[in-house]
C-alpha atoms as a PDB file:
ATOM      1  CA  UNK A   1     101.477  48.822 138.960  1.00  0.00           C
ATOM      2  CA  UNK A   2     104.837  50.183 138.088  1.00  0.00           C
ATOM      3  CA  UNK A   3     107.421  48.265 135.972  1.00  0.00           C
ATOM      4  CA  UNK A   4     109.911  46.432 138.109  1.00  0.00           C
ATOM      5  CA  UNK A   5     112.509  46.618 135.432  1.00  0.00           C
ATOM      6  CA  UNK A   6     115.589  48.661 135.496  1.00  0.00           C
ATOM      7  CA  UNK A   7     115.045  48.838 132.078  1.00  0.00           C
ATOM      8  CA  UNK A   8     112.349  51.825 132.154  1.00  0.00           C
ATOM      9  CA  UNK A   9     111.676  55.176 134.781  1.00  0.00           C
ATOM     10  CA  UNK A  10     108.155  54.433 136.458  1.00  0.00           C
ATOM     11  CA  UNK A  11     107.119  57.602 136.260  1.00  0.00           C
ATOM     12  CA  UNK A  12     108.215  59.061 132.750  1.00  0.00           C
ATOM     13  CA  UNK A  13     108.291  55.712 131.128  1.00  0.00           C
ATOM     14  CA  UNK A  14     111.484  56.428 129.309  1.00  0.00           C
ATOM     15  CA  UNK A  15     113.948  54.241 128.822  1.00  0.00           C
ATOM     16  CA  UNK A  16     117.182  54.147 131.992  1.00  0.00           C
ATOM     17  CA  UNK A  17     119.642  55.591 129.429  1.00  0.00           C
ATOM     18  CA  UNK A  18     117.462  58.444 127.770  1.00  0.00           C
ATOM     19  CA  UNK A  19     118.194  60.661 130.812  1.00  0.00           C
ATOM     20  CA  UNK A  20     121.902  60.633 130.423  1.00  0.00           C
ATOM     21  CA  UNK A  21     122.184  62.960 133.271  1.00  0.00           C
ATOM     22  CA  UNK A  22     120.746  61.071 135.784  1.00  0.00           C
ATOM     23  CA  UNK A  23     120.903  57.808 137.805  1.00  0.00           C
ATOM     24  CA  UNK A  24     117.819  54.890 138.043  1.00  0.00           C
ATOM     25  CA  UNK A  25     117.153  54.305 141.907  1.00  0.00           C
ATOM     26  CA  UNK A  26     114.738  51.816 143.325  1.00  0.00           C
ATOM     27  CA  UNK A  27     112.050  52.701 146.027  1.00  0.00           C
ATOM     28  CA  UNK A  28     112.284  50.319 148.819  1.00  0.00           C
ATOM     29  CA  UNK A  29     108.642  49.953 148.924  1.00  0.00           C
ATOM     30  CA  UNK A  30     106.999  48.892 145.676  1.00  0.00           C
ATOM     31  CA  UNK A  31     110.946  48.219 144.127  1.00  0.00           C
ATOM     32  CA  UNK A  32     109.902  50.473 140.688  1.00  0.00           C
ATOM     33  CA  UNK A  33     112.608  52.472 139.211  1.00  0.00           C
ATOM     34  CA  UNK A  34     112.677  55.959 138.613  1.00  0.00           C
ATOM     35  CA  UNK A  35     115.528  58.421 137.122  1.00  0.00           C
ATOM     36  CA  UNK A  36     116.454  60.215 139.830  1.00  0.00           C
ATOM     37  CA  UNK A  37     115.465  63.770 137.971  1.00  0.00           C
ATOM     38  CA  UNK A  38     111.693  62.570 137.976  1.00  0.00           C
ATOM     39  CA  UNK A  39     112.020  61.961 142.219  1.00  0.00           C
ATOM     40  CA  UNK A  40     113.624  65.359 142.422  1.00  0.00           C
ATOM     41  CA  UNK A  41     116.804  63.816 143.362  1.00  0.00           C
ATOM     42  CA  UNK A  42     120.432  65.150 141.983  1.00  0.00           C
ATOM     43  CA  UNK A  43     122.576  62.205 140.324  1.00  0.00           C
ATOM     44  CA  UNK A  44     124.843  62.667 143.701  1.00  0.00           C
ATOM     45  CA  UNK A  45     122.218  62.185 146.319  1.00  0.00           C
ATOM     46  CA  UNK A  46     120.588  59.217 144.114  1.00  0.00           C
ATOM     47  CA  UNK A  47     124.098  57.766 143.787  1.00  0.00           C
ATOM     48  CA  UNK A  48     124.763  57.760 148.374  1.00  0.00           C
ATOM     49  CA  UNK A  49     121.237  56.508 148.273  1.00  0.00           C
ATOM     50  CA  UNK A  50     122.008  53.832 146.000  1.00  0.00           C
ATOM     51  CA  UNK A  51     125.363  53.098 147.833  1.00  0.00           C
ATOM     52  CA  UNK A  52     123.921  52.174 151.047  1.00  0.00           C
ATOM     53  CA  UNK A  53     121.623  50.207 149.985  1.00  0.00           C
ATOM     54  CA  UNK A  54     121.585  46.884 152.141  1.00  0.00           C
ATOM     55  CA  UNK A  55     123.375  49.379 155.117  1.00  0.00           C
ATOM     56  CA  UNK A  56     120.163  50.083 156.507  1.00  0.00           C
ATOM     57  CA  UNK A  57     119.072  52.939 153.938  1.00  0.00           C
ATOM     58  CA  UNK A  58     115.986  52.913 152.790  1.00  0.00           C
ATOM     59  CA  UNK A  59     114.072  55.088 149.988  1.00  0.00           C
ATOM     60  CA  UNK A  60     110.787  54.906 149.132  1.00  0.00           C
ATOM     61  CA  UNK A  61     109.038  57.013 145.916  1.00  0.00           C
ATOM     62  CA  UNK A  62     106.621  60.217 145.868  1.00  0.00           C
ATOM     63  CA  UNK A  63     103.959  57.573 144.930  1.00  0.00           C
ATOM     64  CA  UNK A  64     104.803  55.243 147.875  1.00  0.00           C
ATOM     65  CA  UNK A  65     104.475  57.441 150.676  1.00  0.00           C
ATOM     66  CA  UNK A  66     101.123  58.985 150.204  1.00  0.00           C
ATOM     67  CA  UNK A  67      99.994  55.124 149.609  1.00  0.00           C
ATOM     68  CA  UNK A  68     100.682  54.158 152.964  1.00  0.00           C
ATOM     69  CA  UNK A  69      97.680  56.113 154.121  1.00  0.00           C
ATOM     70  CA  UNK A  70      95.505  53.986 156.128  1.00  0.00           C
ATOM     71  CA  UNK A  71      91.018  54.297 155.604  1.00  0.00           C
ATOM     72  CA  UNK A  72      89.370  54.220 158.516  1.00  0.00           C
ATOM     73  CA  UNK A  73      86.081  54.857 159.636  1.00  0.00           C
ATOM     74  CA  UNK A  74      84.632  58.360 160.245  1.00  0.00           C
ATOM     75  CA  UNK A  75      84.484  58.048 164.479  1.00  0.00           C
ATOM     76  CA  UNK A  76      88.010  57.511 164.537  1.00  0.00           C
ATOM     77  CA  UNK A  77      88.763  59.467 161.702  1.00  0.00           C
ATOM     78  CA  UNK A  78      90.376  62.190 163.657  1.00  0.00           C
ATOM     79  CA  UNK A  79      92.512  60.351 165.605  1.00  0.00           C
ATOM     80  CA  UNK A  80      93.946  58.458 162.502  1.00  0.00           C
ATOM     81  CA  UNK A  81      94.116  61.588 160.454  1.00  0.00           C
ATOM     82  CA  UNK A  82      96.627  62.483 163.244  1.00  0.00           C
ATOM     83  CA  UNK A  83      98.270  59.268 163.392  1.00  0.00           C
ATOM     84  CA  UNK A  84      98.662  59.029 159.608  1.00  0.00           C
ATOM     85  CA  UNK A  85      99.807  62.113 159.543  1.00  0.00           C
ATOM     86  CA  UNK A  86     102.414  61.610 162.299  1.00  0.00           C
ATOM     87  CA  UNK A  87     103.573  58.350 159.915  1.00  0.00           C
ATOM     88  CA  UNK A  88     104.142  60.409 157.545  1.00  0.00           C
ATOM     89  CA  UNK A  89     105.888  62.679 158.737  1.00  0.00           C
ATOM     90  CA  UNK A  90     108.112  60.102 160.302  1.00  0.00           C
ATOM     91  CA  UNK A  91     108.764  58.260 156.622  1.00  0.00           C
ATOM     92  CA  UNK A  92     109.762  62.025 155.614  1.00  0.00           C
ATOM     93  CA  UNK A  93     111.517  62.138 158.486  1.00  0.00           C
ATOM     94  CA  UNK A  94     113.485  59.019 157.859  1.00  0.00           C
ATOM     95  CA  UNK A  95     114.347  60.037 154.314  1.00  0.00           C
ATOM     96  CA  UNK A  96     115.689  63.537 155.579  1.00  0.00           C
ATOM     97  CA  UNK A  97     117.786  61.686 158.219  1.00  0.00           C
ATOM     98  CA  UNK A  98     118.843  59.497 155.377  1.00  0.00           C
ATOM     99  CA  UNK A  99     119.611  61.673 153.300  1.00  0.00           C
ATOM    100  CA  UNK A 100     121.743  64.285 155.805  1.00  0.00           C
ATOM    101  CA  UNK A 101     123.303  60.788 156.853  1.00  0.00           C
ATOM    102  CA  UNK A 102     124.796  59.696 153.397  1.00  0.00           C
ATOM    103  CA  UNK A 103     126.035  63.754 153.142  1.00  0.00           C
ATOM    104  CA  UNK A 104     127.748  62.601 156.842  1.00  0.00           C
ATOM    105  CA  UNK A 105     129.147  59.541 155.150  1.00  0.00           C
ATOM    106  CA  UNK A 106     130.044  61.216 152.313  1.00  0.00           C
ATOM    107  CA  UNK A 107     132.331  64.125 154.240  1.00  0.00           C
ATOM    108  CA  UNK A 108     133.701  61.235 156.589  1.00  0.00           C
ATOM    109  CA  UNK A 109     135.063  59.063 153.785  1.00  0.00           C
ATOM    110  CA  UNK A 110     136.864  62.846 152.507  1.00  0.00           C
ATOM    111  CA  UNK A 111     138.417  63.023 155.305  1.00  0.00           C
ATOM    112  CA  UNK A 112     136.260  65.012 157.793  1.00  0.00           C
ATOM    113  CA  UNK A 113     135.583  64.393 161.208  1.00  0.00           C
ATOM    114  CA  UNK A 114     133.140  61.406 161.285  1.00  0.00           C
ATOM    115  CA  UNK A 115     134.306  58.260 160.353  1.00  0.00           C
ATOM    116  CA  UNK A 116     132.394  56.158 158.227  1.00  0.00           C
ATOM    117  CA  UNK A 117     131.677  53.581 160.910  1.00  0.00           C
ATOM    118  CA  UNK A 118     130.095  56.296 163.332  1.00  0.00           C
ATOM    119  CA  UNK A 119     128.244  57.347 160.585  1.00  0.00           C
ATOM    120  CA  UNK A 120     126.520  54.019 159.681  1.00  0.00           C
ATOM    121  CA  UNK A 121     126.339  53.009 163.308  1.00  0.00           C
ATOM    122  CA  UNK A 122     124.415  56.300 164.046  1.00  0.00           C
ATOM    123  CA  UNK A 123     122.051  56.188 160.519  1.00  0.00           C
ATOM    124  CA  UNK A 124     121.388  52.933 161.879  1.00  0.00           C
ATOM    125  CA  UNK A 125     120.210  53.917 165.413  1.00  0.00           C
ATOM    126  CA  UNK A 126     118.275  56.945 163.820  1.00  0.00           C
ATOM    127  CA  UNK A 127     116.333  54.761 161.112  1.00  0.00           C
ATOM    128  CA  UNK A 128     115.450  51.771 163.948  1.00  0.00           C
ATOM    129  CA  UNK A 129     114.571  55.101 165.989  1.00  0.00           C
ATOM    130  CA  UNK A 130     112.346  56.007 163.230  1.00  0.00           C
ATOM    131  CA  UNK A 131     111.040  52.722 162.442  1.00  0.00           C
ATOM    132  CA  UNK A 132     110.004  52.212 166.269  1.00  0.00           C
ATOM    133  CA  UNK A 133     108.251  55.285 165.997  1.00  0.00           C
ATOM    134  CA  UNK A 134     106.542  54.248 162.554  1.00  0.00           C
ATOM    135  CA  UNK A 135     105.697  50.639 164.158  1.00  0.00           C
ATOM    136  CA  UNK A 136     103.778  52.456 167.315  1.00  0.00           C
ATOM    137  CA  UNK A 137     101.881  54.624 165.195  1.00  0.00           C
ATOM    138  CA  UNK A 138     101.231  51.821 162.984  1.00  0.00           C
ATOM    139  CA  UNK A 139     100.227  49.682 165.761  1.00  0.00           C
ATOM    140  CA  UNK A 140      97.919  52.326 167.153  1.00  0.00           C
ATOM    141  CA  UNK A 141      96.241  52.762 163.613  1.00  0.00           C
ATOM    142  CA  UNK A 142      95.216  49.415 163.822  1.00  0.00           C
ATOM    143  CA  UNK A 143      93.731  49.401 166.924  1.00  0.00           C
ATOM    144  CA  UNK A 144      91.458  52.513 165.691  1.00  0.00           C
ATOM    145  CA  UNK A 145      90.465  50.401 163.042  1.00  0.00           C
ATOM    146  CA  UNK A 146      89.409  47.223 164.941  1.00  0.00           C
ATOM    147  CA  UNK A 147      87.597  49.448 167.198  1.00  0.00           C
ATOM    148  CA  UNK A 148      86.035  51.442 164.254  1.00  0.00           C
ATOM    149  CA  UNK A 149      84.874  47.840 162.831  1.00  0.00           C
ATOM    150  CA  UNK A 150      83.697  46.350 166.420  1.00  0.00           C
ATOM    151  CA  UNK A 151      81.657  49.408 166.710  1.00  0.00           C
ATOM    152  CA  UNK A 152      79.984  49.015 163.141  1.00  0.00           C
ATOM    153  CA  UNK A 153      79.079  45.390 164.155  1.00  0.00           C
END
């Protein structure tokens, strides 16, 4: 399990303040840190991340995402290859909008045509868009997977 602590990057291991360069964020999911170099993120888009956190934004880490895969059995395995799939796509999805919303909040705040208000108000319809979506498919999953065990019994 990765460290919890600020203190260290979950993925190098290296102390917060060897990587001088770069920013610690924390993944919404399993709440490791990472430098934001090792999650291929700049210092700027770890820092909007990091600024809107308890606005709605939510990150997760490279390990997080593909652990979110559901197992299910082999009938319904192409059904919930597709939904899984779909899932992920949407968590993608969800970090893209995220991530094009912060650069929105960012150009707002510098004067630009969207104010920052707008800008949270529509992350925050896109991300419970998003996390409808994610719910369904969720939902949907688990309903293969009672099937798939109703039909081994």
């Amino acid at each position: 399990m990765p460290s919890k602590s600020k203190d260290k990057c979950a993925y190098c291991n290296l102390k917060a303040d060897e990587q001088k360069c770069h920013v610690m964020i924390r993944c919404d999911c399993c709440e490791a840190w990472y430098h934001s170099q090792c999650q291929d993120l700049t210092k700027y888009e770890a820092n909007l991340i990091s600024s809107a956190e308890g606005k709605g934004v939510r990150w997760f880490c490279t390990k997080c995402i593909p652990e979110l895969v559901i197992n299910v059995d082999s009938q319904d395995q192409t059904e919930a290859k597709t939904s899984i799939t779909e899932l992920k796509e949407k968590l993608e999805e969800m970090n893209l909008l995220t991530m094009n919303k912060l650069n929105d909040i960012d150009q707002a705040v510098k004067g630009m045509q969207l104010t920052y208000a707008d800008a949270l108000k529509s992350n925050n319809q896109n991300i419970k868009s998003v996390e409808d979506q994610c719910s369904k498919l969720v939902e949907q999953s688990t309903v293969q997977m009672d099937k798939a065990v109703e039909r081994k019994h």
